[in-house]
Protein backbone atom coordinates (compact mmCIF):
# COMPACT_ATOMS: atom_id res chain seq x y z
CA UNK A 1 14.25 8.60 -0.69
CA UNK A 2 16.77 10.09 1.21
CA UNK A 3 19.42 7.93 3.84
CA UNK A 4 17.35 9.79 6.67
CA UNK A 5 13.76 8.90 5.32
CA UNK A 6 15.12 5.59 5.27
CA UNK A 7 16.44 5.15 8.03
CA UNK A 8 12.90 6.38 9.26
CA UNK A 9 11.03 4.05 7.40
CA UNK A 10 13.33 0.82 8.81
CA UNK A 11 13.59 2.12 12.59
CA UNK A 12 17.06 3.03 12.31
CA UNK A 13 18.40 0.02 10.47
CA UNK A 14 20.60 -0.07 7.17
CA UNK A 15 17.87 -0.92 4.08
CA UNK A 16 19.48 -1.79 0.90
CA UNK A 17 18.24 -1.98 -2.55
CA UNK A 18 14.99 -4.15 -2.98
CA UNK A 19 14.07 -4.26 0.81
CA UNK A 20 10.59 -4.23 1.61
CA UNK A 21 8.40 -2.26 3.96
CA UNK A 22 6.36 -4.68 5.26
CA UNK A 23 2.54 -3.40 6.65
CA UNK A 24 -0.99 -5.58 7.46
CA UNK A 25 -4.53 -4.87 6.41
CA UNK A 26 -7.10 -6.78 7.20
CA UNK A 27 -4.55 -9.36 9.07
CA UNK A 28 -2.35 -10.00 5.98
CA UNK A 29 0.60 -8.93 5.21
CA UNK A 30 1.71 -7.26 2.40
CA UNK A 31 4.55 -5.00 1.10
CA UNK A 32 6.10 -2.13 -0.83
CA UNK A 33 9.89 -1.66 -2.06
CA UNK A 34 11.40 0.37 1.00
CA UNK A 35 12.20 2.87 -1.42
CA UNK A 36 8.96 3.92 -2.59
CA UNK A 37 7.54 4.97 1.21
CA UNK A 38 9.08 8.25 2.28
CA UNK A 39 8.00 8.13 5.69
CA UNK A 40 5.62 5.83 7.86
CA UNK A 41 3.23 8.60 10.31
CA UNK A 42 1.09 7.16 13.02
CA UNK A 43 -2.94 7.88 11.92
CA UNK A 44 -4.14 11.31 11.39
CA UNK A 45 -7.27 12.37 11.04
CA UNK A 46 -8.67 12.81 7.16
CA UNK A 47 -10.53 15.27 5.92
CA UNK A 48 -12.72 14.18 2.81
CA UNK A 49 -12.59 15.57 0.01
CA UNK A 50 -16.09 16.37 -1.23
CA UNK A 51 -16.39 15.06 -4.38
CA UNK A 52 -13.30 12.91 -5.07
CA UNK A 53 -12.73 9.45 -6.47
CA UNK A 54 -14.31 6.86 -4.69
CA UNK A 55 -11.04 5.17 -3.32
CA UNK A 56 -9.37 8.96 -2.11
CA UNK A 57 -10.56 8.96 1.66
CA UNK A 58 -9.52 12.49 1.54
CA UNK A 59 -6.37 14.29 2.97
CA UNK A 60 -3.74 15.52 5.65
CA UNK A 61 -2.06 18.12 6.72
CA UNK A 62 1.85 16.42 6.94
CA UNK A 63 4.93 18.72 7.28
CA UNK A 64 3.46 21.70 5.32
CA UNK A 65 2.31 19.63 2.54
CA UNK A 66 -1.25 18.60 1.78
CA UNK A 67 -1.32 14.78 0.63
CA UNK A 68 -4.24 12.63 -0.57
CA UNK A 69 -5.28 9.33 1.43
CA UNK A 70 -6.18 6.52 -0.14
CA UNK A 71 -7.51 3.51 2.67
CA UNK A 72 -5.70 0.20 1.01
CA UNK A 73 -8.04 -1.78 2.86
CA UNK A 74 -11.08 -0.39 0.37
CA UNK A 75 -8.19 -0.11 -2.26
CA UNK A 76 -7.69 -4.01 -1.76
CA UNK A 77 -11.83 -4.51 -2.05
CA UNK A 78 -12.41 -5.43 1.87
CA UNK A 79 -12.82 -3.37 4.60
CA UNK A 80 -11.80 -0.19 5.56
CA UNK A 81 -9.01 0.47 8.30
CA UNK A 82 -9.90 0.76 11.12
CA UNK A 83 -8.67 4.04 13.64
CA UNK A 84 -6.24 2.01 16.21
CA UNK A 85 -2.98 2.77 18.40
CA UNK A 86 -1.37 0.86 15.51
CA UNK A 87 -2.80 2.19 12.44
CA UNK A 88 -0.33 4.22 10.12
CA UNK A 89 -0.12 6.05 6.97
CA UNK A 90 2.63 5.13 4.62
CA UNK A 91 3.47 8.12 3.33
CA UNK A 92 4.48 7.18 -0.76
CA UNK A 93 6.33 9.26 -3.79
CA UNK A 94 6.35 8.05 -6.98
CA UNK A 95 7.42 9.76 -9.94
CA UNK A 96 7.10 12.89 -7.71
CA UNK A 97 3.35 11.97 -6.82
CA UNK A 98 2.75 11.63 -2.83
CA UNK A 99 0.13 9.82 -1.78
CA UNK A 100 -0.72 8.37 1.76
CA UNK A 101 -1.85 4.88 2.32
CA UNK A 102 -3.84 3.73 5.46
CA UNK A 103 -2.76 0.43 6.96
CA UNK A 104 -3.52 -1.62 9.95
CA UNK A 105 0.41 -1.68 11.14
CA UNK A 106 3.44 -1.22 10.11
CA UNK A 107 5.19 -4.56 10.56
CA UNK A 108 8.68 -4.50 9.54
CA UNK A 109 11.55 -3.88 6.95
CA UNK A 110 12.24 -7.32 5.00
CA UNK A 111 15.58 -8.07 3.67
CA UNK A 112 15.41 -10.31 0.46
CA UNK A 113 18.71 -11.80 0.41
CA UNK A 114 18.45 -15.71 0.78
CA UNK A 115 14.26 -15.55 -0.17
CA UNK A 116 12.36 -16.80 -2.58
CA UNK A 117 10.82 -13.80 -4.86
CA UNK A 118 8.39 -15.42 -7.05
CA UNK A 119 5.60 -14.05 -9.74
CA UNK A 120 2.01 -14.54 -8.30
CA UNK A 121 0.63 -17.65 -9.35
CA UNK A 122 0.19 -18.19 -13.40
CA UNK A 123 -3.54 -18.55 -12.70
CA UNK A 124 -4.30 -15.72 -10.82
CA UNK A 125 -2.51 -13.58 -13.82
CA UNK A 126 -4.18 -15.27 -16.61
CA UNK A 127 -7.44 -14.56 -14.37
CA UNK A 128 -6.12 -10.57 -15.14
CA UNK A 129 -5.11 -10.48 -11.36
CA UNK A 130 -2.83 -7.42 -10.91
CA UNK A 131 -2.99 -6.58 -7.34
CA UNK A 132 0.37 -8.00 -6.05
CA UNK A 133 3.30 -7.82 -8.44
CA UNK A 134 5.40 -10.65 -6.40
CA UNK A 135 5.35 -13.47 -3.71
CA UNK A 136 7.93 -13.63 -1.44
CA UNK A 137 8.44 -16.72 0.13
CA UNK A 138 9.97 -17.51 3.36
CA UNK A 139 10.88 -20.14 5.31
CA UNK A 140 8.11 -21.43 8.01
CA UNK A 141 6.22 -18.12 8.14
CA UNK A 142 3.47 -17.26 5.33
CA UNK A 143 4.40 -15.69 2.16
CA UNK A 144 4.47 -12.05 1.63
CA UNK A 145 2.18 -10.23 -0.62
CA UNK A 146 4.37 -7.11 -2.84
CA UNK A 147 1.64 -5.50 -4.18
CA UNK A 148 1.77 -3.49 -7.48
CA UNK A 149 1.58 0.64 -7.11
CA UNK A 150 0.86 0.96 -10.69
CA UNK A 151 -1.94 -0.81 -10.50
CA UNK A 152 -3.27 0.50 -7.25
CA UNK A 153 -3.19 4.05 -8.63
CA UNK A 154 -5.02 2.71 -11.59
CA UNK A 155 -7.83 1.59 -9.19
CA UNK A 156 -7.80 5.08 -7.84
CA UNK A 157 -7.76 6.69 -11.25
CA UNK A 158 -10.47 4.17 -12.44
CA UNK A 159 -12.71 5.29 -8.96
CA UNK A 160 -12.76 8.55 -10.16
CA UNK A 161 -14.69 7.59 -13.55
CA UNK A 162 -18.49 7.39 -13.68
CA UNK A 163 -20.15 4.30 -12.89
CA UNK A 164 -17.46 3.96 -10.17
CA UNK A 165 -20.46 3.08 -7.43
CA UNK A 166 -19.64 3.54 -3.72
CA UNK A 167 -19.14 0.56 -2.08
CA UNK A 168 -18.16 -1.41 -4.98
CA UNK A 169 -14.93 -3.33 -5.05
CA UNK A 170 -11.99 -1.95 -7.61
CA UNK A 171 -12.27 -4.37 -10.74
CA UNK A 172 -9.49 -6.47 -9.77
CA UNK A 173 -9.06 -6.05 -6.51
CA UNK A 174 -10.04 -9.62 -5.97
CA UNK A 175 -9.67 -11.33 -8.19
CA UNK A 176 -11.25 -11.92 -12.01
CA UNK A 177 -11.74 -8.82 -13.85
């Protein structure tokens, strides 16, 4: 991510190392390390893909470059995102893979100096939860929900395989595997 894209992605504030992109589906909030979103775009229409993994919504046209859609509020195993003036598309590259994801709102850029980044709880991962990767904790406000891109794109690779029935929540999108 570039100084510009991030810059972009925090409204014109300085982001640092480890900040997070903070975004709400289904009226929780979650979040991403600022560095993995290359741009936040307000909703644009998707065209489906005819054939794709369950989870892909389908794709858009951004800046000359075709990019997939995945809705994170399917991804997550609720419901899908609604089309609103607040709706956005996080616009992710990772390991030179761009992918969009479809979120209620963008919320804010969170600075983790002074919080309290903890593991999700012991019984959630034992229960082979893998959704969120950390829980940031902060003082007189509900915790924050990081959630875990390797695992999400698992749940989008895993759509794609047969069985994968329409409708049917990602294995551990909620919980127990």
């Amino acid at each position: 991510m570039t100084d510009a894209d991030s810059q972009a992605v925090a409204g014109g504030r300085d982001v640092h190392p480890g900040d997070l992109a903070c975004f709400e589906v289904a009226g929780r909030l979650f979040a991403l390390d600022v560095h993995q979103i290359r741009e936040i775009v307000r909703w644009h229409d998707v065209t489906p893909l005819p054939r794709a993994p369950r989870l892909i919504e389908g794709v858009v046209d951004l800046r000359d470059a075709v990019i997939p859609v995945v809705d994170l509020g399917r991804a997550l195993g609720g419901a899908p995102v609604a089309e609103s003036p607040h709706a956005r598309i996080l616009v992710l590259e990772i390991d030179g893979l761009v992918l969009g994801l479809r979120v209620d709102r963008a919320v804010d850029v969170l600075p983790l100096e002074g919080l309290a980044v903890e593991p999700p709880p012991a019984l959630a991962m034992q229960a082979g939860y893998e959704a969120v990767r950390a829980v940031v904790r902060r003082p007189e406000a509900p915790p924050v929900l990081v959630l875990s891109l390797d695992h999400l794109l698992e749940d989008v690779y895993r759509s794609a395989l047969p069985g994968a029935e329409e409708g049917a929540a990602p294995p551990a999108a909620g919980g127990a595997r």
